[in-house]
Protein backbone atom coordinates (compact mmCIF):
# COMPACT_ATOMS: atom_id res chain seq x y z
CA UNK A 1 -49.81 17.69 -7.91
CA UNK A 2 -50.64 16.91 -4.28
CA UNK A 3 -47.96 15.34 -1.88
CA UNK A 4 -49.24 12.29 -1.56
CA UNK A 5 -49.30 11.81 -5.55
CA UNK A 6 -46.64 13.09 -6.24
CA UNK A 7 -44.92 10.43 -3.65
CA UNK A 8 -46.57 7.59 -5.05
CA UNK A 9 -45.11 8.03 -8.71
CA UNK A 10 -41.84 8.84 -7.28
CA UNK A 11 -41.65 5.47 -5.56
CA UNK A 12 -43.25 3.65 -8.75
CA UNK A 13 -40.57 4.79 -10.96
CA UNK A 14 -37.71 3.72 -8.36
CA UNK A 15 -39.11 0.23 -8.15
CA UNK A 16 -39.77 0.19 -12.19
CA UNK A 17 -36.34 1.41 -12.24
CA UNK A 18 -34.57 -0.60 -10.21
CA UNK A 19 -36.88 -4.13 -11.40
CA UNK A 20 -35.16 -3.41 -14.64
CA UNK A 21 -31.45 -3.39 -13.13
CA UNK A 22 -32.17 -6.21 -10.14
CA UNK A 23 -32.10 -8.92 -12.46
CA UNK A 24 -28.92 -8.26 -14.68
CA UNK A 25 -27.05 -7.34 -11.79
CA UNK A 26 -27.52 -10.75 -9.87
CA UNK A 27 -27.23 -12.57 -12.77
CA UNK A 28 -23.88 -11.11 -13.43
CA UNK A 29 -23.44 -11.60 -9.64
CA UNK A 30 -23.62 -15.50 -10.01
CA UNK A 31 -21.14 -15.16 -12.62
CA UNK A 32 -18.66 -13.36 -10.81
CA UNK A 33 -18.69 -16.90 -8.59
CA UNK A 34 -16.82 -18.83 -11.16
CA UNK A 35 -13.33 -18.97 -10.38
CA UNK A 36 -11.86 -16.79 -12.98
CA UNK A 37 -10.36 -13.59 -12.27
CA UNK A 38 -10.49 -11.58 -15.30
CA UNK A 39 -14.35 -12.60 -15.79
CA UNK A 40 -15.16 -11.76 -11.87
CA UNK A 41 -13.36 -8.84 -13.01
CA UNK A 42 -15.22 -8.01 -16.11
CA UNK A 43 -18.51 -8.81 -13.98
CA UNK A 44 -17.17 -6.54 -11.02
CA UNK A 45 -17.25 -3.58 -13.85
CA UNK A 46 -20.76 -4.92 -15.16
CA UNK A 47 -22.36 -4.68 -11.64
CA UNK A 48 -20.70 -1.50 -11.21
CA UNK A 49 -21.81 0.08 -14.38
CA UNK A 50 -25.70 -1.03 -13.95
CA UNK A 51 -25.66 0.47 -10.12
CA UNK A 52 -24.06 3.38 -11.37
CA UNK A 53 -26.98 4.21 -14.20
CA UNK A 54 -29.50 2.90 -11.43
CA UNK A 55 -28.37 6.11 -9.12
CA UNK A 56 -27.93 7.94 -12.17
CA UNK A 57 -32.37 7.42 -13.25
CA UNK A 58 -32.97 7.99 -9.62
CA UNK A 59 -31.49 11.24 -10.08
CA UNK A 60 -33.39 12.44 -12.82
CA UNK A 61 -36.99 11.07 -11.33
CA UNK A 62 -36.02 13.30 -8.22
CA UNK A 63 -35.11 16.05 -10.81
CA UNK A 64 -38.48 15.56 -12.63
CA UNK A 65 -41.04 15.15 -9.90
CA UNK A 66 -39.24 17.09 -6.74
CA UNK A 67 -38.22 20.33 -6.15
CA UNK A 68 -35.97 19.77 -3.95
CA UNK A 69 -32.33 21.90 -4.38
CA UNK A 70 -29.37 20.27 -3.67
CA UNK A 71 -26.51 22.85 -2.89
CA UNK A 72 -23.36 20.77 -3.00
CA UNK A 73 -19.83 22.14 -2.37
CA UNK A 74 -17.21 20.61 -2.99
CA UNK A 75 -13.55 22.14 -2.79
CA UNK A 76 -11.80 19.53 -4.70
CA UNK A 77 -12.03 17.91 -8.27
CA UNK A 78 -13.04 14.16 -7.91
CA UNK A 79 -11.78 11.55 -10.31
CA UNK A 80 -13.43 7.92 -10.98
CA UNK A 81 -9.84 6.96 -10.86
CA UNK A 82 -8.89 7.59 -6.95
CA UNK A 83 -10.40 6.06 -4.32
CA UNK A 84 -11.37 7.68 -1.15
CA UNK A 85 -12.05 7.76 2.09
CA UNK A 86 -15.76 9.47 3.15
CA UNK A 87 -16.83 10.22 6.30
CA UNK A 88 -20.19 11.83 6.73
CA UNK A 89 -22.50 12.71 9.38
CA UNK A 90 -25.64 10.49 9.42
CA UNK A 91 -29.38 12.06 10.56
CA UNK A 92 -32.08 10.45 7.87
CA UNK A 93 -32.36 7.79 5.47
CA UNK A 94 -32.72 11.02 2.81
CA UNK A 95 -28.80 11.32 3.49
CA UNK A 96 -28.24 8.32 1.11
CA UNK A 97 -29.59 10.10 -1.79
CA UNK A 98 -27.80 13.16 -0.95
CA UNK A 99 -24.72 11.08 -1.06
CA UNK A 100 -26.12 9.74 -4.65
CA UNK A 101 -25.83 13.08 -5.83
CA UNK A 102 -23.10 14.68 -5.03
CA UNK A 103 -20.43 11.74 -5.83
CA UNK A 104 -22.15 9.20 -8.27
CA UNK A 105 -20.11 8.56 -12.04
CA UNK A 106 -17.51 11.59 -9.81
CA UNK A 107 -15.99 8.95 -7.96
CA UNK A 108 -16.04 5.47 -7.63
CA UNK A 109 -19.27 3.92 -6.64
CA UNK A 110 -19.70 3.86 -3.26
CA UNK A 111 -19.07 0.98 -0.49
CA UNK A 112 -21.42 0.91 2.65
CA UNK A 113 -20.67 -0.79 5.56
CA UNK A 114 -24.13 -2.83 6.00
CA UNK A 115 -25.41 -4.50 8.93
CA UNK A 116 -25.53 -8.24 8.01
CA UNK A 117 -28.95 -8.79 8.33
CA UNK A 118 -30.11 -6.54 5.78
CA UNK A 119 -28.37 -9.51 3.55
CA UNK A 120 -31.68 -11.17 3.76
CA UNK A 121 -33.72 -8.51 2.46
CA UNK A 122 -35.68 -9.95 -0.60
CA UNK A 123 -33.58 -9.21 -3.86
CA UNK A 124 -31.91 -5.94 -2.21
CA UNK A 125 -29.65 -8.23 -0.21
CA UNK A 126 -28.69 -9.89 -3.28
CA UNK A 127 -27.90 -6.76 -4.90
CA UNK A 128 -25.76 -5.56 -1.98
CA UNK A 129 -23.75 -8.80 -1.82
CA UNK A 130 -23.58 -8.41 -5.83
CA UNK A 131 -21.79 -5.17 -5.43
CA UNK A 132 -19.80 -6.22 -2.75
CA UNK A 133 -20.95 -4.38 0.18
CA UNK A 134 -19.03 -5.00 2.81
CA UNK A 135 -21.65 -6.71 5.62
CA UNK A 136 -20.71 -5.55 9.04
CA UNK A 137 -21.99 -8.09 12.57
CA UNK A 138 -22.50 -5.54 15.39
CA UNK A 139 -22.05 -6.87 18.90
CA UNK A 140 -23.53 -4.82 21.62
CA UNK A 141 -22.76 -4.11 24.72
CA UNK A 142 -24.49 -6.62 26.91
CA UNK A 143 -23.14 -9.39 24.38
CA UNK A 144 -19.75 -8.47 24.48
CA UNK A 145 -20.02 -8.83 28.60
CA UNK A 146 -21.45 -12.15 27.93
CA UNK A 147 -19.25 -13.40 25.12
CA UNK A 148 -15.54 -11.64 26.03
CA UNK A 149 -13.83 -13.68 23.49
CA UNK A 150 -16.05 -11.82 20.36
CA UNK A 151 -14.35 -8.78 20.95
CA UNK A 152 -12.46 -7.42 18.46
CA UNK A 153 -14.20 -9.51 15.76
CA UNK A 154 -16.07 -6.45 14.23
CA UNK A 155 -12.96 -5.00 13.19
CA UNK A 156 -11.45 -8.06 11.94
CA UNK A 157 -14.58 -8.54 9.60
CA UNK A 158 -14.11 -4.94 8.60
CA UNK A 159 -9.79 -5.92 7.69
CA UNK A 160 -11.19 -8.91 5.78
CA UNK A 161 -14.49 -6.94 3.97
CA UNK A 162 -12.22 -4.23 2.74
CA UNK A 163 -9.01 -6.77 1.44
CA UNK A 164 -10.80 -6.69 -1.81
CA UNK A 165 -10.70 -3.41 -2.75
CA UNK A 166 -6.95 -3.39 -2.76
CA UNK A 167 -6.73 -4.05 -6.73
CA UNK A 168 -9.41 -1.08 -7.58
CA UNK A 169 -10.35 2.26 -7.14
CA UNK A 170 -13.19 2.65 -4.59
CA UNK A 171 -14.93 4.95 -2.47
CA UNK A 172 -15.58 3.85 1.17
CA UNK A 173 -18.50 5.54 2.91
CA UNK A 174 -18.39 5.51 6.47
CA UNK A 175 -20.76 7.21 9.20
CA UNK A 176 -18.06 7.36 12.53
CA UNK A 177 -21.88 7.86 14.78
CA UNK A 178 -22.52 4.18 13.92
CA UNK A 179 -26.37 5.18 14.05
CA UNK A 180 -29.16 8.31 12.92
CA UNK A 181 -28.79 11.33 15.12
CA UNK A 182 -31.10 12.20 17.07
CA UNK A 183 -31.56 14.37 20.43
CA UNK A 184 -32.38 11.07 22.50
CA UNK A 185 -29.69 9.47 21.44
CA UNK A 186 -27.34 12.90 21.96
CA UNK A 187 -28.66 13.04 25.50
CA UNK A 188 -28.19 9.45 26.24
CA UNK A 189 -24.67 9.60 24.65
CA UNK A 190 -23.61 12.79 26.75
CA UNK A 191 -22.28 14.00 23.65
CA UNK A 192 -19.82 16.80 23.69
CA UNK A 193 -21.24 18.41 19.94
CA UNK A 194 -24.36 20.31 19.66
CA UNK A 195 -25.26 18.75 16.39
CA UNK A 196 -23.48 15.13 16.69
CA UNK A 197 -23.12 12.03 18.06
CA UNK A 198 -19.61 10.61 19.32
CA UNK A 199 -18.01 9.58 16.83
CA UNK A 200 -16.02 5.98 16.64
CA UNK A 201 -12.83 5.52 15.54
CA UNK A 202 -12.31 1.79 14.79
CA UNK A 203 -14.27 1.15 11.84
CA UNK A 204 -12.12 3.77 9.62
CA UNK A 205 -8.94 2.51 11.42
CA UNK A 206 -9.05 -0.94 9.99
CA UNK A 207 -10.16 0.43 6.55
CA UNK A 208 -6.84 2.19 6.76
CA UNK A 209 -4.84 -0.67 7.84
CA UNK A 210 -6.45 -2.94 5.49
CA UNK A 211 -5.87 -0.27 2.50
CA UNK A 212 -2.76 1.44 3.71
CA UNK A 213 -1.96 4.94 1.37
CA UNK A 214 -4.42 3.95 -1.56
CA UNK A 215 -7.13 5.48 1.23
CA UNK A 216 -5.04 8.50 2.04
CA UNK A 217 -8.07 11.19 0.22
CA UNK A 218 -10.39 11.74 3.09
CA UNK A 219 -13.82 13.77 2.02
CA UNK A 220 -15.03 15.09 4.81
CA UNK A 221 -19.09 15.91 4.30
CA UNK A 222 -20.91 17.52 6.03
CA UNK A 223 -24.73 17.31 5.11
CA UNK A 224 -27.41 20.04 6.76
CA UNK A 225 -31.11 20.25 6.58
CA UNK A 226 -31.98 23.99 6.81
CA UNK A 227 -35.43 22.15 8.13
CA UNK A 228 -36.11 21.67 12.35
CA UNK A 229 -36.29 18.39 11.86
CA UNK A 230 -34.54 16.36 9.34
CA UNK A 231 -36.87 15.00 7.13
CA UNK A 232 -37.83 10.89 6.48
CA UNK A 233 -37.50 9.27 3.41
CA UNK A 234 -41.49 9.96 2.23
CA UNK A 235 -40.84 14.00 2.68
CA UNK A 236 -38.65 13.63 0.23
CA UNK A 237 -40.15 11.44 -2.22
CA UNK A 238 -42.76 13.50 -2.05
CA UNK A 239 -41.72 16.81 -2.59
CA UNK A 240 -41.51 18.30 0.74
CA UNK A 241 -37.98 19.26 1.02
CA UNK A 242 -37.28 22.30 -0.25
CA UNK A 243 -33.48 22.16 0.28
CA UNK A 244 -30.22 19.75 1.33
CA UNK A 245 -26.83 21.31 1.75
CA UNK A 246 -23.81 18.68 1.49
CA UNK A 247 -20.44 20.69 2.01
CA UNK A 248 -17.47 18.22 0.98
CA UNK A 249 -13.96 18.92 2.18
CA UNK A 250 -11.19 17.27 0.80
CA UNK A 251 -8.65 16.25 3.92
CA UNK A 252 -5.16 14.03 3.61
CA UNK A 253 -5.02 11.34 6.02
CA UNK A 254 -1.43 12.14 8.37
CA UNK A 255 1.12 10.27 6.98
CA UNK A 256 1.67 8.84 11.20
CA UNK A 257 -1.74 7.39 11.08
CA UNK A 258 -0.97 5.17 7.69
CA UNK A 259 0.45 2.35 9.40
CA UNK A 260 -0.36 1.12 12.99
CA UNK A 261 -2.05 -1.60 14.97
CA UNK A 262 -5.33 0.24 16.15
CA UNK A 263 -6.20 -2.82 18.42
CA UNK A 264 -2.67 -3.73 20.26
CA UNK A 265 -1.16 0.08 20.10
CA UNK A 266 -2.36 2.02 22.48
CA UNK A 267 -0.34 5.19 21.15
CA UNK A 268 -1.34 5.16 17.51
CA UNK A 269 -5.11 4.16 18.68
CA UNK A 270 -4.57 7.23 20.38
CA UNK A 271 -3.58 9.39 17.91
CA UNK A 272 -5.96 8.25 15.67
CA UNK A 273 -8.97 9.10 18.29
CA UNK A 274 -7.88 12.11 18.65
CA UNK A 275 -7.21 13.18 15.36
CA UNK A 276 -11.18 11.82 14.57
CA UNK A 277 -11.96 13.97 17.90
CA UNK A 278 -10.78 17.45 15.71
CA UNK A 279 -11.92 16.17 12.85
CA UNK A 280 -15.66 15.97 13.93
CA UNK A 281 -14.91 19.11 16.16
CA UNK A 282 -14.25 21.18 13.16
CA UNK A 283 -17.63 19.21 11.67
CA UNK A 284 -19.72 20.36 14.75
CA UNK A 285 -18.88 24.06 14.10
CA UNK A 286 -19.34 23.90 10.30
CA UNK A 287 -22.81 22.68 11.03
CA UNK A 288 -23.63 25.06 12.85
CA UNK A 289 -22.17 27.85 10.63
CA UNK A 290 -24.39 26.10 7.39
CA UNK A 291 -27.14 26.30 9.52
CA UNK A 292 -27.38 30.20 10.45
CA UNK A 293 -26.05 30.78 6.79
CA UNK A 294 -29.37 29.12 6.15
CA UNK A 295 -31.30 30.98 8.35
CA UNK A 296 -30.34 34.50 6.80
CA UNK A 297 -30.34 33.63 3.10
CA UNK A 298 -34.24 32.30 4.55
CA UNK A 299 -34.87 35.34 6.21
């Protein structure tokens, strides 16, 4: 089947797919609003459940229609019954489904931190809010100069976002670049690491703080395209990539780094930079390790 048919009925069958989860998920969404805690409850497990078999058809139509070969290693057992801690690497909007696949009905279903604006995207927004995605406002730079007194406020929506996951297991996703790789953006960065951006600290800090020991279980993953270029989202609906390699390493969290004030402590925000610093150190050299492994088993 050519490319370009073959990445048309991919994309038909997500959207038939996920038409026919959209609208029990929001409507169990609206019920979650009434105030009754073991129905939000019993709702929170409803939504849960339909985004779980979602991921789960996805799977297959990329398992029917793609031949792409997902080599995922993972050097820990993972239990729907833990929640954890997972920082990846980010390069293409294909690492999403890569994510999909090595941890959905494992673990938890997984949290993104989502720009708030994507909460007005037709029906998905409404699905993210559903499954209580925690939405993120990013200030930039030249705001922050502009508005001194919003700093800080990120993080303090990121404390609040993550309050409700006390009371259940859940699996936090978290990319520490902030933002896709890319060599511009590498360049522009100065970044020390041939294969990443800097990474930042804050964001997993107050997930931490927020969640204390229940967010101990770090997976670190690590997620390689043997390919030049990492591919878009239509190379791989399409069947044009041949091969993604996500190596997950299961890390404990120091005990130190538990407790702290990552804002007002200079010491522990220290500690915790630097132990992020080795941690994406060790990532850089892994990468490039998976990559020339690559390039013999290719050659």
């Amino acid at each position: 089947m050519p490319h370009w048919m073959t990445g048309l009925l991919t994309c038909l069958l997500i959207l038939l797919n996920t038409l026919i989860g959209i609208g029990p998920m929001l409507l169990l969404g609206l019920i979650k609003l009434l105030p009754w805690p073991p129905l939000q409850r019993a709702c929170s497990a409803g939504v849960m459940w339909i985004a779980e078999t979602w991921a789960e058809g996805n799977k297959t139509i990329f398992a029917l229609l793609t031949p792409t070969h997902w080599d995922i290693r993972c050097d820990t057992p993972l239990s729907s019954r833990h929640s954890y801690l997972v920082i990846s690497n980010h390069q293409s909007w294909v690492d999403i489904p890569a994510l999909v696949k090595a941890f959905n009905r494992k673990t938890p279903y997984f949290k993104f931190f989502l720009k708030r604006e994507l909460i007005w995207v037709p029906f998905l927004g409404l699905a993210f809010w559903a499954l209580d995605y925690p939405f993120m406002k990013r200030y930039s730079k030249a705001h922050l100069d502009r508005h001194p007194e919003d700093r800080g406020k990120d993080l303090e929506i990121t404390r609040r976002a993550c309050e409700k996951f006390q009371s259940l297991p859940v699996t936090v996703v978290n990319y520490l670049e902030g933002t896709r790789f890319t060599p511009a953006k590498q360049q522009q960065q100065q970044s020390p690491y041939r294969h990443l951006l800097k990474p930042k600290a804050g964001g997993i800090a107050f997930v931490v703080a927020a969640l204390g020991a229940q967010m101990r279980t770090v997976l670190d993953v690590t997620i390689v395209y043997p390919e030049a270029k990492p591919p878009g989202f239509w190379r791989l609906v399409s069947g044009q990539v041949a091969r993604v390699i996500v190596d997950i390493r299961e890390c404990q969290l120091p005990g130190e780094l538990l407790q702290g004030n990552y804002s007002d402590d200079p010491a522990y925000r220290a500690a915790f930079q630097q132990w992020v610093s080795d941690l994406w150190q060790a990532k850089d050299e892994r990468i490039s390790a998976l990559r020339a492994e690559s390039t013999r088993a290719d050659g």
